[in-house]
Protein backbone atom coordinates (compact mmCIF):
# COMPACT_ATOMS: atom_id res chain seq x y z
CA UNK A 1 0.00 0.00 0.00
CA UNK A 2 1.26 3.59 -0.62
CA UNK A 3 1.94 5.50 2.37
CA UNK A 4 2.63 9.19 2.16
CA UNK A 5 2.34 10.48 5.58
CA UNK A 6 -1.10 11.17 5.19
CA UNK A 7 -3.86 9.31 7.14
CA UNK A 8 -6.35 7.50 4.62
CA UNK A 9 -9.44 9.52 5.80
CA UNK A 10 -7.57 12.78 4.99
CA UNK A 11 -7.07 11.81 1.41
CA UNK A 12 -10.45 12.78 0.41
CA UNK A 13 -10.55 16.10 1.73
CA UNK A 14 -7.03 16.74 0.47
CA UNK A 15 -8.31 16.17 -3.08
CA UNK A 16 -11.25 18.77 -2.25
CA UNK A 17 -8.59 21.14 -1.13
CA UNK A 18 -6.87 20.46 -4.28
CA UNK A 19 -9.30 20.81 -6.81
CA UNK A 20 -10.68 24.28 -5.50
CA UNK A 21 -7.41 25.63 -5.38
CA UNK A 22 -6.89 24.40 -9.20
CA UNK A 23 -9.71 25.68 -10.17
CA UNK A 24 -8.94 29.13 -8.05
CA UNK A 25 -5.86 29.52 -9.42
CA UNK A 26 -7.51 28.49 -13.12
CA UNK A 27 -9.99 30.94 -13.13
CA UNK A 28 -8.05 34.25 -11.23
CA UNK A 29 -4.51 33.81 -12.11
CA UNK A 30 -4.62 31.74 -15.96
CA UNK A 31 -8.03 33.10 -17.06
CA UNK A 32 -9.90 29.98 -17.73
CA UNK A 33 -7.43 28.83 -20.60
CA UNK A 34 -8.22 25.21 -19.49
CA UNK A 35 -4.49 24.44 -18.16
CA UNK A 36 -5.66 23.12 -14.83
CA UNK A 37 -9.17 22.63 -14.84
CA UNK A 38 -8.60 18.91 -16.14
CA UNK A 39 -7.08 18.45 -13.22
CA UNK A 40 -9.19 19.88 -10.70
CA UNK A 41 -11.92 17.66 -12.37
CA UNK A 42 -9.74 14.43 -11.59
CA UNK A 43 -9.00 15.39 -8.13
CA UNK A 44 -12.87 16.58 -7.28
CA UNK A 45 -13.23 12.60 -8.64
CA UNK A 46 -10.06 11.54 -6.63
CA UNK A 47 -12.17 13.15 -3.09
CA UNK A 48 -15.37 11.43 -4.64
CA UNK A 49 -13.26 7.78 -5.05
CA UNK A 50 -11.74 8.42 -1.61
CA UNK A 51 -15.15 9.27 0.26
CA UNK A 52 -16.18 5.50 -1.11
CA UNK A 53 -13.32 3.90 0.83
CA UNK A 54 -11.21 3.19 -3.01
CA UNK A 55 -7.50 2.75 -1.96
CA UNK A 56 -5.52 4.96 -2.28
CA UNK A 57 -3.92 3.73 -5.35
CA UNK A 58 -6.65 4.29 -7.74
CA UNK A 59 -7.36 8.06 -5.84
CA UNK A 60 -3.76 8.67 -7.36
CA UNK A 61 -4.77 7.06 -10.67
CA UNK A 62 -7.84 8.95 -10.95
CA UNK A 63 -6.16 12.20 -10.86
CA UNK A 64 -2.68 11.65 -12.46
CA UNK A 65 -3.86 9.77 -15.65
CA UNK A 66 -7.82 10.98 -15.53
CA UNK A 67 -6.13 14.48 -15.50
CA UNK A 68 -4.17 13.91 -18.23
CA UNK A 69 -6.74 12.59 -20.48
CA UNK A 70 -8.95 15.36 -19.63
CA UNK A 71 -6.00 17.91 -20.28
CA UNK A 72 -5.49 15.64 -23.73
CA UNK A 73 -9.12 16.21 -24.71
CA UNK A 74 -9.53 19.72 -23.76
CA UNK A 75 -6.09 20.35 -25.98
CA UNK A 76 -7.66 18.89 -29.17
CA UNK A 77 -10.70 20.67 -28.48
CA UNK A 78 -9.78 24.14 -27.80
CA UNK A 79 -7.13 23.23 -31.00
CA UNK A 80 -10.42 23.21 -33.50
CA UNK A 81 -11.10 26.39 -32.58
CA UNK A 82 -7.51 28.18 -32.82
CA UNK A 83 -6.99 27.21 -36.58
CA UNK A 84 -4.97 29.85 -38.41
CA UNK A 85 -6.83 29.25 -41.53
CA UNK A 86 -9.93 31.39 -41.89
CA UNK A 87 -12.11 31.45 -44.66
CA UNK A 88 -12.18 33.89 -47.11
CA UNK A 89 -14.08 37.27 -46.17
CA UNK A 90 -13.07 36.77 -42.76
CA UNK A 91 -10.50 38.60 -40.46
CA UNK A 92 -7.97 41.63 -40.97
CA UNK A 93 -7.11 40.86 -44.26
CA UNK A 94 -10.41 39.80 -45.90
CA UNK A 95 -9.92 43.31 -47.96
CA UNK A 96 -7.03 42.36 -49.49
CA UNK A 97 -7.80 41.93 -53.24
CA UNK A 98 -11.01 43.70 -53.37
CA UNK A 99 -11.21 46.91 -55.35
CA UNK A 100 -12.35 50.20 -54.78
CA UNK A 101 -12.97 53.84 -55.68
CA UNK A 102 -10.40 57.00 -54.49
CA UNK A 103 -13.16 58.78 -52.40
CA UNK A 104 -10.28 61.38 -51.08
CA UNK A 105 -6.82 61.72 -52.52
CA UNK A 106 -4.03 59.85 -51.55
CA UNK A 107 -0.60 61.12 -50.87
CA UNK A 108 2.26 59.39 -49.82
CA UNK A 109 3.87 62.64 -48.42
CA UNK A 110 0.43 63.44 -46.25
CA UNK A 111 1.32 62.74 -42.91
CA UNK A 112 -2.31 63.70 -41.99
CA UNK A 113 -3.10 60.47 -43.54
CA UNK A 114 -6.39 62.08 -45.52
CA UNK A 115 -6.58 59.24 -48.24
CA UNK A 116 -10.64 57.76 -48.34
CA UNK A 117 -11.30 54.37 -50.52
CA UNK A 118 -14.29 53.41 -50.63
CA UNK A 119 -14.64 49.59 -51.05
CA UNK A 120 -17.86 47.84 -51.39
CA UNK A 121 -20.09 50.30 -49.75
CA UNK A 122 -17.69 51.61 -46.61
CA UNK A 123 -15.34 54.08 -46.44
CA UNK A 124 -11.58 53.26 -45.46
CA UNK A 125 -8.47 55.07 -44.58
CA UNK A 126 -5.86 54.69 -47.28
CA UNK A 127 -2.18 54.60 -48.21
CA UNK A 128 -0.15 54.00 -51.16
CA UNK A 129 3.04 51.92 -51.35
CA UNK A 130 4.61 53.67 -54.60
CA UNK A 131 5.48 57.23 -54.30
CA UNK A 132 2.04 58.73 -56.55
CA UNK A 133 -0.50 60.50 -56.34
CA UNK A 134 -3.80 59.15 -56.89
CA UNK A 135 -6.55 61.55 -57.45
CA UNK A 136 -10.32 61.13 -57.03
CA UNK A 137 -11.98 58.82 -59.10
CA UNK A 138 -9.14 56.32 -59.19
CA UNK A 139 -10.09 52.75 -59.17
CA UNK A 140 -7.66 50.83 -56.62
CA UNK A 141 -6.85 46.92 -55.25
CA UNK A 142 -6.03 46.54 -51.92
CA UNK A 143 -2.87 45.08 -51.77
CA UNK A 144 -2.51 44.61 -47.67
CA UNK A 145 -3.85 45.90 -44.59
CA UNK A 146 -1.54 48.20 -42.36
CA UNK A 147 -3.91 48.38 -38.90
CA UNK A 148 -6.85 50.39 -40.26
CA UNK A 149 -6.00 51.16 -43.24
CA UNK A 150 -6.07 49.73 -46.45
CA UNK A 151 -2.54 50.09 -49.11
CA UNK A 152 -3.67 50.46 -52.40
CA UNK A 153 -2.26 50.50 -55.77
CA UNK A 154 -4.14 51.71 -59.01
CA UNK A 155 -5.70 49.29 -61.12
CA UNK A 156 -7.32 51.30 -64.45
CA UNK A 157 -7.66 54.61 -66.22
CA UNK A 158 -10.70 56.92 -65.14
CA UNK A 159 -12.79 59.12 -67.24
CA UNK A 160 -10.40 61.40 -67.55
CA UNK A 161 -8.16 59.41 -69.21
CA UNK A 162 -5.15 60.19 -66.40
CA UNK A 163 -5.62 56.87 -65.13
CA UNK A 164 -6.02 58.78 -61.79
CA UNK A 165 -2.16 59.46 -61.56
CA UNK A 166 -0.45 62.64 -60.91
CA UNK A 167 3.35 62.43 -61.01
């Protein structure tokens, strides 16, 4: 039999003591990111094992290898939901490719940052990569996303035949 220094009626409300602390220290200090709360689920069912006389043996099973397999399963399920791959139209960069219409001019050299696009019905804060000029009325592609702005470059010739671009 194991013997740890601790009397076998103790064990169960050791586990007790155990799994609120886990789940204490879960919730306040790791922000319920599911690190310990397997475990303070085996030991709440260590205390249960050890308040039905279950040596204690299988109290130390319960929580060693039930918490890992808990931790195991929690891992793969919180791992669906942290997939890098989003579907298009989704996220920072869902812009990127879409076109749009100069709604203010866009200078490089504006540190005011005026530059409007709008792109498919909203209005966005824009920047241009090249050193140009592009004037109202120029169609654009967003190439990337820079915080909340969009970087453009121009795509086509307006009706003015410029193609938007003033050198």
């Amino acid at each position: 039999m194991l013997d740890l220094g601790v009397d076998l009626d103790a064990w169960p409300w050791v586990w007790l003591l155990v799994s609120v602390v886990f789940t204490l220290v879960e919730v306040t200090v790791l922000g319920g990111s599911f690190i310990l709360l397997p475990f303070a689920v085996s030991a709440f069912l260590a205390a249960i094992l050890g308040f039905y006389d279950v040596p204690i043996e299988g109290q130390w099973a319960m929580f060693v290898v039930g918490g890992a397999a808990m931790w195991v399963g929690f891992y793969r399920w919180a791992k669906s939901f942290m997939r890098s791959d989003l579907p298009p139209g989704v996220g920072a960069d869902r812009l990127v490719g879409m076109t749009g219409i100069v709604t203010v001019d866009i200078d490089p050299d504006d540190v005011d940052r005026r530059g409007r696009v709008s792109v498919d019905g909203d209005v966005w804060g824009a920047l241009v990569e090249h050193h140009v000029i592009l004037a109202v009325g120029t169609r654009v592609r967003i190439t990337s996303q820079k915080g909340t702005r969009v970087v453009v470059e121009p795509i086509g010739p307006t009706d003015d035949g410029t193609g938007g671009l003033i050198p």
